[in-house]
PDB file of N, CA and C in Angstrom:
ATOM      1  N   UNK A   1     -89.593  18.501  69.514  1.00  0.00           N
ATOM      2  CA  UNK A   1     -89.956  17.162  69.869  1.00  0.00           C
ATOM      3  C   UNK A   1     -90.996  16.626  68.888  1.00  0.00           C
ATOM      4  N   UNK A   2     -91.803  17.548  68.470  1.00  0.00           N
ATOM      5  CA  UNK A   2     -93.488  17.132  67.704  1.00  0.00           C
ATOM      6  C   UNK A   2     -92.386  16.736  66.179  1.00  0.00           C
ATOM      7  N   UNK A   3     -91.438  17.540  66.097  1.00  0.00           N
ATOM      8  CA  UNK A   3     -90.594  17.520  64.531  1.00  0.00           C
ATOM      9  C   UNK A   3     -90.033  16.051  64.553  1.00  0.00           C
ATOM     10  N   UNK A   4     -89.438  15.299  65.435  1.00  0.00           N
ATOM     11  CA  UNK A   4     -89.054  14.010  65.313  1.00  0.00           C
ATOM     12  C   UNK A   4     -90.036  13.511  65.556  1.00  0.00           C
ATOM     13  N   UNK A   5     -91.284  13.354  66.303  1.00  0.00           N
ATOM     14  CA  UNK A   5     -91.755  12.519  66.713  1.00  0.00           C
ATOM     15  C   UNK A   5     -92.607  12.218  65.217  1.00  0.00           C
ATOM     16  N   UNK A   6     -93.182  13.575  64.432  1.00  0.00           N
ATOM     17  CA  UNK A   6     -93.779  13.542  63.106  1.00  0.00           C
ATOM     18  C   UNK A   6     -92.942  12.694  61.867  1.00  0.00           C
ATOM     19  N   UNK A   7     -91.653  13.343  61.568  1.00  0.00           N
ATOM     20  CA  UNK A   7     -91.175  12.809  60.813  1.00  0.00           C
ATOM     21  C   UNK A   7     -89.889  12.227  61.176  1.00  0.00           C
ATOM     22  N   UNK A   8     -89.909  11.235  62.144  1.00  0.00           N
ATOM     23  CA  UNK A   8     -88.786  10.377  62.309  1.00  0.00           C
ATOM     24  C   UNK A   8     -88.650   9.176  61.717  1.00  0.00           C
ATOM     25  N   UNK A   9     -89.890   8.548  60.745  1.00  0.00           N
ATOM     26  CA  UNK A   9     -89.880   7.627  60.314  1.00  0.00           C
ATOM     27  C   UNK A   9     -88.569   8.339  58.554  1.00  0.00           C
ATOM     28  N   UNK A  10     -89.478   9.386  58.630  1.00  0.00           N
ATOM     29  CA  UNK A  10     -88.824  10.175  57.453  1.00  0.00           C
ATOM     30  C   UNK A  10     -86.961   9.876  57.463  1.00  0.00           C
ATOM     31  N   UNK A  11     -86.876  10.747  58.880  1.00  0.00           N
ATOM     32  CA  UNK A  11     -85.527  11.115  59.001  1.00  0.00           C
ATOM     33  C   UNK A  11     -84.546   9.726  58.929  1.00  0.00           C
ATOM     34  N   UNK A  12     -85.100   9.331  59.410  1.00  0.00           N
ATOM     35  CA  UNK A  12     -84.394   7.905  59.704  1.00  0.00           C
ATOM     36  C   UNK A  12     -84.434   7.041  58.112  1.00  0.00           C
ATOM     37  N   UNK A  13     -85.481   7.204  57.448  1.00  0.00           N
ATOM     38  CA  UNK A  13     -85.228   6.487  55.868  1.00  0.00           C
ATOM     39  C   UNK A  13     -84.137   7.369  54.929  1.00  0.00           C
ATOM     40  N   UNK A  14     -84.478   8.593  54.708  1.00  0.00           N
ATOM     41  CA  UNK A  14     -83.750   9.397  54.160  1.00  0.00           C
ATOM     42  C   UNK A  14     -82.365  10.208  54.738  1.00  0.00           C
ATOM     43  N   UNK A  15     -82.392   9.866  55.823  1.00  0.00           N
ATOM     44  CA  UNK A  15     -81.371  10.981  56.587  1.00  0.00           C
ATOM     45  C   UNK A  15     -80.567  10.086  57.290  1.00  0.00           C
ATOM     46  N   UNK A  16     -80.145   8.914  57.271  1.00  0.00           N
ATOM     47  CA  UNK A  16     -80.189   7.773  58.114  1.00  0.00           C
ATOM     48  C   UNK A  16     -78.784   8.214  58.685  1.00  0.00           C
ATOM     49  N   UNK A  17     -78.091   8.617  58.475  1.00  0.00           N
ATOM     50  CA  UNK A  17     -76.701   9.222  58.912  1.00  0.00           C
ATOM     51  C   UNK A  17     -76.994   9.611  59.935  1.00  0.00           C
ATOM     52  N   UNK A  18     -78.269  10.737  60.113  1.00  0.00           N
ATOM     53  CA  UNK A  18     -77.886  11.489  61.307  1.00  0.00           C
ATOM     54  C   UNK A  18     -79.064  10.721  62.504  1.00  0.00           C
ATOM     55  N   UNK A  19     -79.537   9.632  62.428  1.00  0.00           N
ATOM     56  CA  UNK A  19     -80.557   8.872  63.685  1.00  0.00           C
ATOM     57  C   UNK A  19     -79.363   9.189  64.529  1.00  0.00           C
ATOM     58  N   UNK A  20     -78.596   8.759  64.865  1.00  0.00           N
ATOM     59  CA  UNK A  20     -77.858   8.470  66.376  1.00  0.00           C
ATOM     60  C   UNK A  20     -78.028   9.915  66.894  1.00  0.00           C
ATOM     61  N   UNK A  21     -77.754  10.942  65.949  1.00  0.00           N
ATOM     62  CA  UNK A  21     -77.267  12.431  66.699  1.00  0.00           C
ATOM     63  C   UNK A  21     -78.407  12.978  66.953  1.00  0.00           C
ATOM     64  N   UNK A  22     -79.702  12.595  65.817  1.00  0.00           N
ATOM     65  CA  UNK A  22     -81.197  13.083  66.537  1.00  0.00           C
ATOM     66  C   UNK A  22     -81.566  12.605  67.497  1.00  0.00           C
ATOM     67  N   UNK A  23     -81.282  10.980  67.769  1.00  0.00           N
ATOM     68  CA  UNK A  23     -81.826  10.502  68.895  1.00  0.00           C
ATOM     69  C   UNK A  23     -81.302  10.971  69.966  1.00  0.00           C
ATOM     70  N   UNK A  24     -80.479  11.206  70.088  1.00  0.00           N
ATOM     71  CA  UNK A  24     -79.132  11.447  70.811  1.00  0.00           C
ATOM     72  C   UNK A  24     -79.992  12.773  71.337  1.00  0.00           C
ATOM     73  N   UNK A  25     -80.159  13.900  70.717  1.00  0.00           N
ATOM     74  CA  UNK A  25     -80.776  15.222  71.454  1.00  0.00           C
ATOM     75  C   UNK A  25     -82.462  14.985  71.881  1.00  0.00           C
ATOM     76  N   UNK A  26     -83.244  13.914  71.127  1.00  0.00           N
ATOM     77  CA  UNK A  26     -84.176  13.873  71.406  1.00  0.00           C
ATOM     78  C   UNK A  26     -84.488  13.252  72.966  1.00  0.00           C
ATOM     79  N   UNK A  27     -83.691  12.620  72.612  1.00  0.00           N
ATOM     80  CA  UNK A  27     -83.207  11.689  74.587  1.00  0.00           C
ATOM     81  C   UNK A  27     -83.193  12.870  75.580  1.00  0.00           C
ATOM     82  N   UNK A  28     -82.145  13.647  75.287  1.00  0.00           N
ATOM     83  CA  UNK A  28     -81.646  14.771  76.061  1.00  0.00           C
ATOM     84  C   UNK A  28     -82.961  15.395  76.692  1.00  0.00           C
ATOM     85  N   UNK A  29     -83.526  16.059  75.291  1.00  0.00           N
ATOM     86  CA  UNK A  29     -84.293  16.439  76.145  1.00  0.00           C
ATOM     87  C   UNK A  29     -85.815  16.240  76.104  1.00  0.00           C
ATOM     88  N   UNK A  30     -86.197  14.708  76.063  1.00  0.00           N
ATOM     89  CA  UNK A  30     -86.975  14.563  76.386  1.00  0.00           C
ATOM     90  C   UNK A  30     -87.149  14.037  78.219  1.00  0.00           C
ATOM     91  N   UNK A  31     -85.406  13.730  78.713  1.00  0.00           N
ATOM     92  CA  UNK A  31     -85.436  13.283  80.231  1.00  0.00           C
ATOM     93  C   UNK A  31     -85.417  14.524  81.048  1.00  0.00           C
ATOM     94  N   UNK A  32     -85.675  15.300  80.162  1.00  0.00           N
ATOM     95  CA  UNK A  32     -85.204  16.852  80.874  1.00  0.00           C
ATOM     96  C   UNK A  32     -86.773  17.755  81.618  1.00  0.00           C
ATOM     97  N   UNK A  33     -87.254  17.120  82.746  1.00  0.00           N
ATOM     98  CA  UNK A  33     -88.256  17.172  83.031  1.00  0.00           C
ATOM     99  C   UNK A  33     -88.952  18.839  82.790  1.00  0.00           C
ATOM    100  N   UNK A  34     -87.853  19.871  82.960  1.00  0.00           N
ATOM    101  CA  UNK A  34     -88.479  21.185  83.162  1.00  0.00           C
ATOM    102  C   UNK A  34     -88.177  21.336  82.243  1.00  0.00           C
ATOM    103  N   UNK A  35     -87.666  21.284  81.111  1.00  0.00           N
ATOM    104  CA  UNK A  35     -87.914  21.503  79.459  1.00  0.00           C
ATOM    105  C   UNK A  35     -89.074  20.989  78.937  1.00  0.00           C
ATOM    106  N   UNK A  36     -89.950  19.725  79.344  1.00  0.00           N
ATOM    107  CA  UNK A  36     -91.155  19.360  79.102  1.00  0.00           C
ATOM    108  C   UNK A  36     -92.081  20.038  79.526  1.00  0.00           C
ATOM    109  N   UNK A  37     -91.963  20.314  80.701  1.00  0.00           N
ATOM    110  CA  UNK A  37     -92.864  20.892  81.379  1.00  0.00           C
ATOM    111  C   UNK A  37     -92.943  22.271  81.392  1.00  0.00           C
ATOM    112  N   UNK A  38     -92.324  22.710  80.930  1.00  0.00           N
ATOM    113  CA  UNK A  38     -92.564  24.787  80.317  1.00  0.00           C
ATOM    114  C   UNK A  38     -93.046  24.415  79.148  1.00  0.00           C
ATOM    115  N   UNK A  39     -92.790  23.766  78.420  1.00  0.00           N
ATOM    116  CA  UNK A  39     -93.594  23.825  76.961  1.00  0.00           C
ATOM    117  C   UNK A  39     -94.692  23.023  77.165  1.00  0.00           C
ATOM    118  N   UNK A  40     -94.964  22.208  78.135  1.00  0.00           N
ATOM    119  CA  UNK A  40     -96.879  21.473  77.960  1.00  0.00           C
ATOM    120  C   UNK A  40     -97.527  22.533  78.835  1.00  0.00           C
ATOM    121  N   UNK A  41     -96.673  23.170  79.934  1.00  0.00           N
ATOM    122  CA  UNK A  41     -97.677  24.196  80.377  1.00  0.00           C
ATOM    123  C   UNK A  41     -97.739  25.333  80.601  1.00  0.00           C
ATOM    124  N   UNK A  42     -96.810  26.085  79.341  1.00  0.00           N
ATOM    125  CA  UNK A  42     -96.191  27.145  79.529  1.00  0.00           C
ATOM    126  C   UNK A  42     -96.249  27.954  77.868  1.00  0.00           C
ATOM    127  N   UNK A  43     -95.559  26.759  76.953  1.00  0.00           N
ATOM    128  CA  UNK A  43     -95.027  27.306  75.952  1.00  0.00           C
ATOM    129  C   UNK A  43     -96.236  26.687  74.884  1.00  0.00           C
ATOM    130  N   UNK A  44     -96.429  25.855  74.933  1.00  0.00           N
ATOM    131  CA  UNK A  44     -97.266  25.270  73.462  1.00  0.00           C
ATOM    132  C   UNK A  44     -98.440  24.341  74.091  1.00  0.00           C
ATOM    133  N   UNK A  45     -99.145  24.267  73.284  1.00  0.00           N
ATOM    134  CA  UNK A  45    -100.862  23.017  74.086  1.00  0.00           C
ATOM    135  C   UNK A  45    -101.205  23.313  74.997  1.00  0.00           C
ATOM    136  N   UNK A  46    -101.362  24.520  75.478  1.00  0.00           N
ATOM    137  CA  UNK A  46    -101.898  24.637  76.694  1.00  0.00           C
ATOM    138  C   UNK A  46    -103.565  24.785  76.502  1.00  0.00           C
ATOM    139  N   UNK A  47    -104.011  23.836  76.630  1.00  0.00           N
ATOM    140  CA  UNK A  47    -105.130  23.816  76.554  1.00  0.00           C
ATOM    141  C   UNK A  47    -106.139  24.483  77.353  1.00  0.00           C
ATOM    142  N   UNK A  48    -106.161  23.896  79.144  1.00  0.00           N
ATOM    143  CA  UNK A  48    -106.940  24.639  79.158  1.00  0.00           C
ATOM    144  C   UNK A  48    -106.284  26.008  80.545  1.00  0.00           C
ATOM    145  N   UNK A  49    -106.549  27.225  80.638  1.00  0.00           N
ATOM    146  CA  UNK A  49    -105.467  28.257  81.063  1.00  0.00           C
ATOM    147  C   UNK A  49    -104.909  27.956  82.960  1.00  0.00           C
ATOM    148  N   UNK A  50    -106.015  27.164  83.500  1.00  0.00           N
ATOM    149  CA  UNK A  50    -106.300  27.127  84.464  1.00  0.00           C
ATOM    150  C   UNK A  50    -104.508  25.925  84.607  1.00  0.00           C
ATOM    151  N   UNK A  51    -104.131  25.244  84.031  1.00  0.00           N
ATOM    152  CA  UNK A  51    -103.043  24.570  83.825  1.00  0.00           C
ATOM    153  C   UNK A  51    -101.052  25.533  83.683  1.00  0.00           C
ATOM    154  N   UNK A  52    -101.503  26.431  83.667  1.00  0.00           N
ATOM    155  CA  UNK A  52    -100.305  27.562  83.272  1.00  0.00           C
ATOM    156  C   UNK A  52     -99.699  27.826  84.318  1.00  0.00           C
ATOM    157  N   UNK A  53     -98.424  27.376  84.270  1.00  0.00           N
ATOM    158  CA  UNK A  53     -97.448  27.708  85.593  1.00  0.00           C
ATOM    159  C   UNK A  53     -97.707  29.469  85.741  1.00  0.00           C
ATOM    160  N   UNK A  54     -97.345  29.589  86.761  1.00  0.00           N
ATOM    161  CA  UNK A  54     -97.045  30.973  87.556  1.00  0.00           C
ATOM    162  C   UNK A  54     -96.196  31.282  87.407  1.00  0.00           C
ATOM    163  N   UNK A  55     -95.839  32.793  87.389  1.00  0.00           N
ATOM    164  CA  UNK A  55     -93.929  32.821  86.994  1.00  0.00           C
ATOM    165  C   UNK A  55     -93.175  32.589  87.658  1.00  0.00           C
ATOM    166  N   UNK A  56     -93.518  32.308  89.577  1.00  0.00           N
ATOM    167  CA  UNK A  56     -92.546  31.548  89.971  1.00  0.00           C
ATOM    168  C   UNK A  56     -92.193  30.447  89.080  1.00  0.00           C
ATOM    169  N   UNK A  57     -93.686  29.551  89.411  1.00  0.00           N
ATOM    170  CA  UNK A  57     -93.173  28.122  89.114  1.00  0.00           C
ATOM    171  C   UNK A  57     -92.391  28.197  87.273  1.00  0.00           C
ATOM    172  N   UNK A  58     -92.493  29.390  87.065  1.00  0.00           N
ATOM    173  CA  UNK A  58     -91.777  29.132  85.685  1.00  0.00           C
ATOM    174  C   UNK A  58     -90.268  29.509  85.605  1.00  0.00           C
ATOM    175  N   UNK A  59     -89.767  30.612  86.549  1.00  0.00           N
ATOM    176  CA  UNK A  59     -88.621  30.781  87.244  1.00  0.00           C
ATOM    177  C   UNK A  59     -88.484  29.239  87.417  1.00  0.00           C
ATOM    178  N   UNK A  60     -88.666  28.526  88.717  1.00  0.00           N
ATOM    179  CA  UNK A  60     -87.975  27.538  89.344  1.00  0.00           C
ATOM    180  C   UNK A  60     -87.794  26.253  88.199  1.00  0.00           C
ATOM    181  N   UNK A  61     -88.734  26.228  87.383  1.00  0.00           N
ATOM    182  CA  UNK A  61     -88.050  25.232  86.055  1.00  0.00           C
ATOM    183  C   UNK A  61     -87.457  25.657  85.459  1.00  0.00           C
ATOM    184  N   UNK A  62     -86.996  26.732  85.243  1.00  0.00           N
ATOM    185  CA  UNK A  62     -86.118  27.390  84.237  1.00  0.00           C
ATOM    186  C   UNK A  62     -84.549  26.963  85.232  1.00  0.00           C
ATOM    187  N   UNK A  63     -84.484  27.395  86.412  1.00  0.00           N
ATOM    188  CA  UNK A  63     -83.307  27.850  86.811  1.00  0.00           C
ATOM    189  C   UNK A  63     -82.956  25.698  87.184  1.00  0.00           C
ATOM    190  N   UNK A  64     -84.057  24.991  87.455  1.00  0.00           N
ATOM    191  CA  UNK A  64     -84.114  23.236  87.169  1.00  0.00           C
ATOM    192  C   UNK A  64     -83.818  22.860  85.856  1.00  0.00           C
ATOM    193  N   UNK A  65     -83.693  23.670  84.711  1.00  0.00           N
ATOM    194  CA  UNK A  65     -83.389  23.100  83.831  1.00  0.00           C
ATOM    195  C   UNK A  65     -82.440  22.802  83.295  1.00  0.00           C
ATOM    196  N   UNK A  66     -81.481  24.459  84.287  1.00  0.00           N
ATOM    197  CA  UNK A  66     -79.991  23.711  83.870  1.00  0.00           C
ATOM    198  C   UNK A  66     -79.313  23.557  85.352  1.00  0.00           C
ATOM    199  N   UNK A  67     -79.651  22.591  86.233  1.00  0.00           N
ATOM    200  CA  UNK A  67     -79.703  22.334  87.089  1.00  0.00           C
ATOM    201  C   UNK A  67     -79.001  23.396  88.223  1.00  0.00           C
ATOM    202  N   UNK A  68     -79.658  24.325  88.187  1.00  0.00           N
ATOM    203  CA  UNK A  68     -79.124  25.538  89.083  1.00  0.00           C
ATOM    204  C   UNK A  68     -78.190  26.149  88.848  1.00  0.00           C
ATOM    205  N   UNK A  69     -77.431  25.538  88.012  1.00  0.00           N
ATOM    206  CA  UNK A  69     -76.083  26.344  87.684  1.00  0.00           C
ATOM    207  C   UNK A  69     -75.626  26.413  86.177  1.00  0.00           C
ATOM    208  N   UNK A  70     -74.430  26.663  85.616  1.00  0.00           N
ATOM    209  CA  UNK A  70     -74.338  26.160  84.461  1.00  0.00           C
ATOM    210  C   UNK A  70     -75.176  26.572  83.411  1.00  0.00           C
ATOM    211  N   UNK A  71     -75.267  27.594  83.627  1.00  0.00           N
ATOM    212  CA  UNK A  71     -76.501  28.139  82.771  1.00  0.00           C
ATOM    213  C   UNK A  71     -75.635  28.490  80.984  1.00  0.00           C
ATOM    214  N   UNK A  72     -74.901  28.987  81.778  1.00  0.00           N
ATOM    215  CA  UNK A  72     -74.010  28.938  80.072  1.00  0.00           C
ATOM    216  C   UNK A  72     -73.891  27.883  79.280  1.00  0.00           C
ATOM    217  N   UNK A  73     -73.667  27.011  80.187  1.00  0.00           N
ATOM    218  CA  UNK A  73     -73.099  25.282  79.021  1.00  0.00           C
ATOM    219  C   UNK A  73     -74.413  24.988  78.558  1.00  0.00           C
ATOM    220  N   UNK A  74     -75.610  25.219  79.492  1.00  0.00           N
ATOM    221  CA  UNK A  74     -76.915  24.625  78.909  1.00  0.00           C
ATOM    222  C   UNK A  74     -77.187  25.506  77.402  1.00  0.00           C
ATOM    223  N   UNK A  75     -76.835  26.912  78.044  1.00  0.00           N
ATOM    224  CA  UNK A  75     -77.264  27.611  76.385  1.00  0.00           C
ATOM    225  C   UNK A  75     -76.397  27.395  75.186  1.00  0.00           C
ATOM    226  N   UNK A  76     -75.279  27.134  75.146  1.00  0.00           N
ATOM    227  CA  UNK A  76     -74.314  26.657  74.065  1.00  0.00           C
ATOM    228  C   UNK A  76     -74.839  25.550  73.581  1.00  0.00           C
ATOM    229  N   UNK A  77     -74.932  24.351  74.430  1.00  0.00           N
ATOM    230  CA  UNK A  77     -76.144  23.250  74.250  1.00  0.00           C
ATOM    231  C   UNK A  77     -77.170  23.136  73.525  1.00  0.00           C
ATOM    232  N   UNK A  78     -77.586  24.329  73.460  1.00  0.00           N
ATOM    233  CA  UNK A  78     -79.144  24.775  72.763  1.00  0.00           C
ATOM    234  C   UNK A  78     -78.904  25.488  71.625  1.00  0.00           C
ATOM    235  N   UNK A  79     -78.022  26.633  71.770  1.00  0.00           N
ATOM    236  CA  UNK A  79     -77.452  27.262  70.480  1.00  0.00           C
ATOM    237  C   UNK A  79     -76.088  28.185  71.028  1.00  0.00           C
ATOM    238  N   UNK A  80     -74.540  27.798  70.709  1.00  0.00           N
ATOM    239  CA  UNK A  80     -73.662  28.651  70.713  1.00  0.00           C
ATOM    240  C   UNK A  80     -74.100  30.133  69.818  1.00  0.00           C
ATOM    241  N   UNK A  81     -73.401  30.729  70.661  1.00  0.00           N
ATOM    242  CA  UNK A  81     -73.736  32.193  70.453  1.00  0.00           C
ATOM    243  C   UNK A  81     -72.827  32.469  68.774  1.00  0.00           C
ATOM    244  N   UNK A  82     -71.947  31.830  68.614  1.00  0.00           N
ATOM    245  CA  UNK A  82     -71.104  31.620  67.355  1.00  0.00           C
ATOM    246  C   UNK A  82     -71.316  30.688  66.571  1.00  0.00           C
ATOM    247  N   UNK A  83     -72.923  30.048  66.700  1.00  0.00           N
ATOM    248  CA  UNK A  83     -73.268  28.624  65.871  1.00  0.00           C
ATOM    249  C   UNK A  83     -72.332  28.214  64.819  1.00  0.00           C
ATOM    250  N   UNK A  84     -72.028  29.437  63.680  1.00  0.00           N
ATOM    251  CA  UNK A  84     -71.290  29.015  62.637  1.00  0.00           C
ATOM    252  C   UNK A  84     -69.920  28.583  62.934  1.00  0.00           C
ATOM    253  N   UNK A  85     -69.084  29.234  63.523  1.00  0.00           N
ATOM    254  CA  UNK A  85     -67.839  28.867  63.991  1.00  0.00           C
ATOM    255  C   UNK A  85     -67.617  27.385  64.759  1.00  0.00           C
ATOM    256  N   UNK A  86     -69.074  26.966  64.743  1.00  0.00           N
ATOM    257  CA  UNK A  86     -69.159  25.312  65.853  1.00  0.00           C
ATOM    258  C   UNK A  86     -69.168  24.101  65.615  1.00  0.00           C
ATOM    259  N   UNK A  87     -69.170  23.250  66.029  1.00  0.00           N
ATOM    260  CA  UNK A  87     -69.391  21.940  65.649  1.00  0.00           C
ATOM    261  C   UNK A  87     -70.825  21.805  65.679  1.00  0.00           C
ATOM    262  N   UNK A  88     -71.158  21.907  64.627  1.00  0.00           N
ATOM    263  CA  UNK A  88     -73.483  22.504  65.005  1.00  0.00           C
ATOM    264  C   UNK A  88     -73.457  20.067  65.112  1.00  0.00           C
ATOM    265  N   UNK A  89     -73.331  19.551  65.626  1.00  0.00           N
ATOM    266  CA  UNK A  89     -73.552  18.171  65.903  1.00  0.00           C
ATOM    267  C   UNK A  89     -73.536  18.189  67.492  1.00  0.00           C
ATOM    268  N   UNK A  90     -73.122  19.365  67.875  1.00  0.00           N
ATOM    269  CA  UNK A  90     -72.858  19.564  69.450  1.00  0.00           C
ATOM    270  C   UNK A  90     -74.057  20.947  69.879  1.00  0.00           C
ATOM    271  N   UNK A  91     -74.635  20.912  69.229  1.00  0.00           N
ATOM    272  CA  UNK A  91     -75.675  21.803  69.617  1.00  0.00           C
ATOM    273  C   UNK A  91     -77.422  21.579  69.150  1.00  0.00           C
ATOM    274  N   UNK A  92     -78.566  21.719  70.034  1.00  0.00           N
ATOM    275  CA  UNK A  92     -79.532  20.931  69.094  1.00  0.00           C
ATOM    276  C   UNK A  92     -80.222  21.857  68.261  1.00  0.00           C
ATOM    277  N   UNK A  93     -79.723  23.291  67.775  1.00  0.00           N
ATOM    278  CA  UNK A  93     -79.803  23.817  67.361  1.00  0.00           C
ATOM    279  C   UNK A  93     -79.654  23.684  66.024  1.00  0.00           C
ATOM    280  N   UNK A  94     -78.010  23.535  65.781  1.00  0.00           N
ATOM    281  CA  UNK A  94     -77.005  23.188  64.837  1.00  0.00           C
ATOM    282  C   UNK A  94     -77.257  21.907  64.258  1.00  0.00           C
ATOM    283  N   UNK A  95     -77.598  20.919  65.123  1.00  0.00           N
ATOM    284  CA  UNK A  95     -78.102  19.484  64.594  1.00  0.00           C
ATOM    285  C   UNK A  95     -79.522  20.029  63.619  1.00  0.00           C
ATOM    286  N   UNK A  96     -80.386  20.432  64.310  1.00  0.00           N
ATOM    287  CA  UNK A  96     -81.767  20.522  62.936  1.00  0.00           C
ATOM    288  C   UNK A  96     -81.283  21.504  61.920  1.00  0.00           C
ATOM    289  N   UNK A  97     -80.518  22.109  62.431  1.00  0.00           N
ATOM    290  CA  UNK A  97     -79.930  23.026  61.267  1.00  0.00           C
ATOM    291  C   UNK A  97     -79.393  22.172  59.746  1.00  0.00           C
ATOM    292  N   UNK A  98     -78.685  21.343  60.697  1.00  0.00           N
ATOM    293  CA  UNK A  98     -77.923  20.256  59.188  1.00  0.00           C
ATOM    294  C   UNK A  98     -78.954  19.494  58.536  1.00  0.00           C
ATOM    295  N   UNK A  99     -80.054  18.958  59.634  1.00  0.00           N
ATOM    296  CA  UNK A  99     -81.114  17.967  59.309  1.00  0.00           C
ATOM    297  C   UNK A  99     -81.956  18.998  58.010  1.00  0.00           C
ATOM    298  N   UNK A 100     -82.001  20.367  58.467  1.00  0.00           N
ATOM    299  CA  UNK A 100     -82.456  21.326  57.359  1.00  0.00           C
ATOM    300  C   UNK A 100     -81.985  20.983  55.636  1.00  0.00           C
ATOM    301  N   UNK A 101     -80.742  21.349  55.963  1.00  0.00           N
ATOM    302  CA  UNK A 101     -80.206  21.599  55.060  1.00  0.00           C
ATOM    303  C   UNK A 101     -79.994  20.460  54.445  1.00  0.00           C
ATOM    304  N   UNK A 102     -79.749  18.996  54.918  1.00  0.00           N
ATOM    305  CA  UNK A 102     -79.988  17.953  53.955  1.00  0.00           C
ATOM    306  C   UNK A 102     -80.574  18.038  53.368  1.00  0.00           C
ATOM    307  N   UNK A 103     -81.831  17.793  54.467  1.00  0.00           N
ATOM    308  CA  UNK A 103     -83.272  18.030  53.652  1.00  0.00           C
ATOM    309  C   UNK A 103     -83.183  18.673  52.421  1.00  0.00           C
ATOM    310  N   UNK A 104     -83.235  19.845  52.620  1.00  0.00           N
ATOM    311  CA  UNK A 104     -83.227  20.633  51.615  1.00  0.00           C
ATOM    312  C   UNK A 104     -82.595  20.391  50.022  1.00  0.00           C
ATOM    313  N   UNK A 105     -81.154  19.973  50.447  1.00  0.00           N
ATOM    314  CA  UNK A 105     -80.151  19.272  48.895  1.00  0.00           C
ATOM    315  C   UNK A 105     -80.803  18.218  48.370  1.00  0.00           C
ATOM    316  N   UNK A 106     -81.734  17.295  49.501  1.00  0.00           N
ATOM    317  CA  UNK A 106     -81.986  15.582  48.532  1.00  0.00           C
ATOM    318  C   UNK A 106     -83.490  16.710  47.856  1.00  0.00           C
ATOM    319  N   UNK A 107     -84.524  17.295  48.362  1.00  0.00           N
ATOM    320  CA  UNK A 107     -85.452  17.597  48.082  1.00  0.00           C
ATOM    321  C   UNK A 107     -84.895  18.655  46.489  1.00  0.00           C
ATOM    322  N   UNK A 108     -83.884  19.333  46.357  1.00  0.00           N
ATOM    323  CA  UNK A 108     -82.887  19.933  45.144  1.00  0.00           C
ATOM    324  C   UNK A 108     -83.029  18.967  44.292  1.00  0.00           C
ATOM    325  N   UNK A 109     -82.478  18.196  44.765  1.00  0.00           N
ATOM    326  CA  UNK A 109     -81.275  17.183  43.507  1.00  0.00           C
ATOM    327  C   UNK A 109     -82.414  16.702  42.905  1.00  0.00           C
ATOM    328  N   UNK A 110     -83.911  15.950  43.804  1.00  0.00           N
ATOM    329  CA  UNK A 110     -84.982  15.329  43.223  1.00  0.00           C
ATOM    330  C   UNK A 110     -85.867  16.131  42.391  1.00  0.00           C
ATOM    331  N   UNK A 111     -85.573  17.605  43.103  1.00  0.00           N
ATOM    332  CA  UNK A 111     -86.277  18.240  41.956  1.00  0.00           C
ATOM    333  C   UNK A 111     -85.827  18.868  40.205  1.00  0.00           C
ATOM    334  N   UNK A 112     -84.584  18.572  40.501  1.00  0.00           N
ATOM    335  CA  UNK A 112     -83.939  19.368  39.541  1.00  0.00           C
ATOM    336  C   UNK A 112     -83.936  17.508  38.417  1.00  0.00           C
ATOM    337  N   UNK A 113     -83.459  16.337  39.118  1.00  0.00           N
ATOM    338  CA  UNK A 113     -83.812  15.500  38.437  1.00  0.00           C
ATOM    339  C   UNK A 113     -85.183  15.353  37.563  1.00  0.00           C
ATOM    340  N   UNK A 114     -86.198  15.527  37.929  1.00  0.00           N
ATOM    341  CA  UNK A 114     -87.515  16.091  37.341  1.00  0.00           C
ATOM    342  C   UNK A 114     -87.761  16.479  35.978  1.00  0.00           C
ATOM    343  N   UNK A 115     -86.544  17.328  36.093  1.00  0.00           N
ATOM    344  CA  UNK A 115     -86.660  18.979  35.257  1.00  0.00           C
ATOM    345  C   UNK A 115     -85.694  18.656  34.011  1.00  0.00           C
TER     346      UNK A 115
END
């Protein structure tokens, strides 16, 4: 989330192809209340400790996150177990994966132009 929210002005000038499919996962899961909420008080910023779910309460967002069931489709969602074999635009895994690797070719080509 901190990766789009930092460089989305970026992504969106240089990468402009893929806004719909970032926004598109950033939506996802930013409405995704117990995916927010394990990482502000669980996984990352936890500032101060007294704020830290319990492992129930970290059980019961976990098993809320993919709404009780369905636990498989949520993880394919996140990363197929066969990423390469996938449509990585259908996974938000596979999506920063490509956003990587753009990256990576325009940041090439500009450097090798340089040279």
């Amino acid at each position: 989330m901190e990766v789009n929210e930092k460089y989305g002005k970026y992504f969106k000038e240089e990468l402009h192809e893929y806004t719909e499919l970032r926004n598109k996962f950033y939506n996802e899961l930013n409405k995704n209340t117990s995916i927010k909420k394990l990482r502000n008080y669980t996984v990352a910023h936890v500032s101060n400790k007294a704020d830290y779910l319990s492992a129930n309460e970290v059980q019961n967002e976990i098993v809320s996150m993919f709404g009780g069931n369905h636990v498989s489709e949520f993880l394919n969602w996140l990363c197929p177990e066969d990423i390469d074999k996938t449509d990585k635009n259908k996974s938000l895994v596979g999506c920063w994966s490509n956003l990587e690797m753009h990256c990576q070719r325009r940041y090439n080509n500009c450097s090798n132009q340089g040279t």
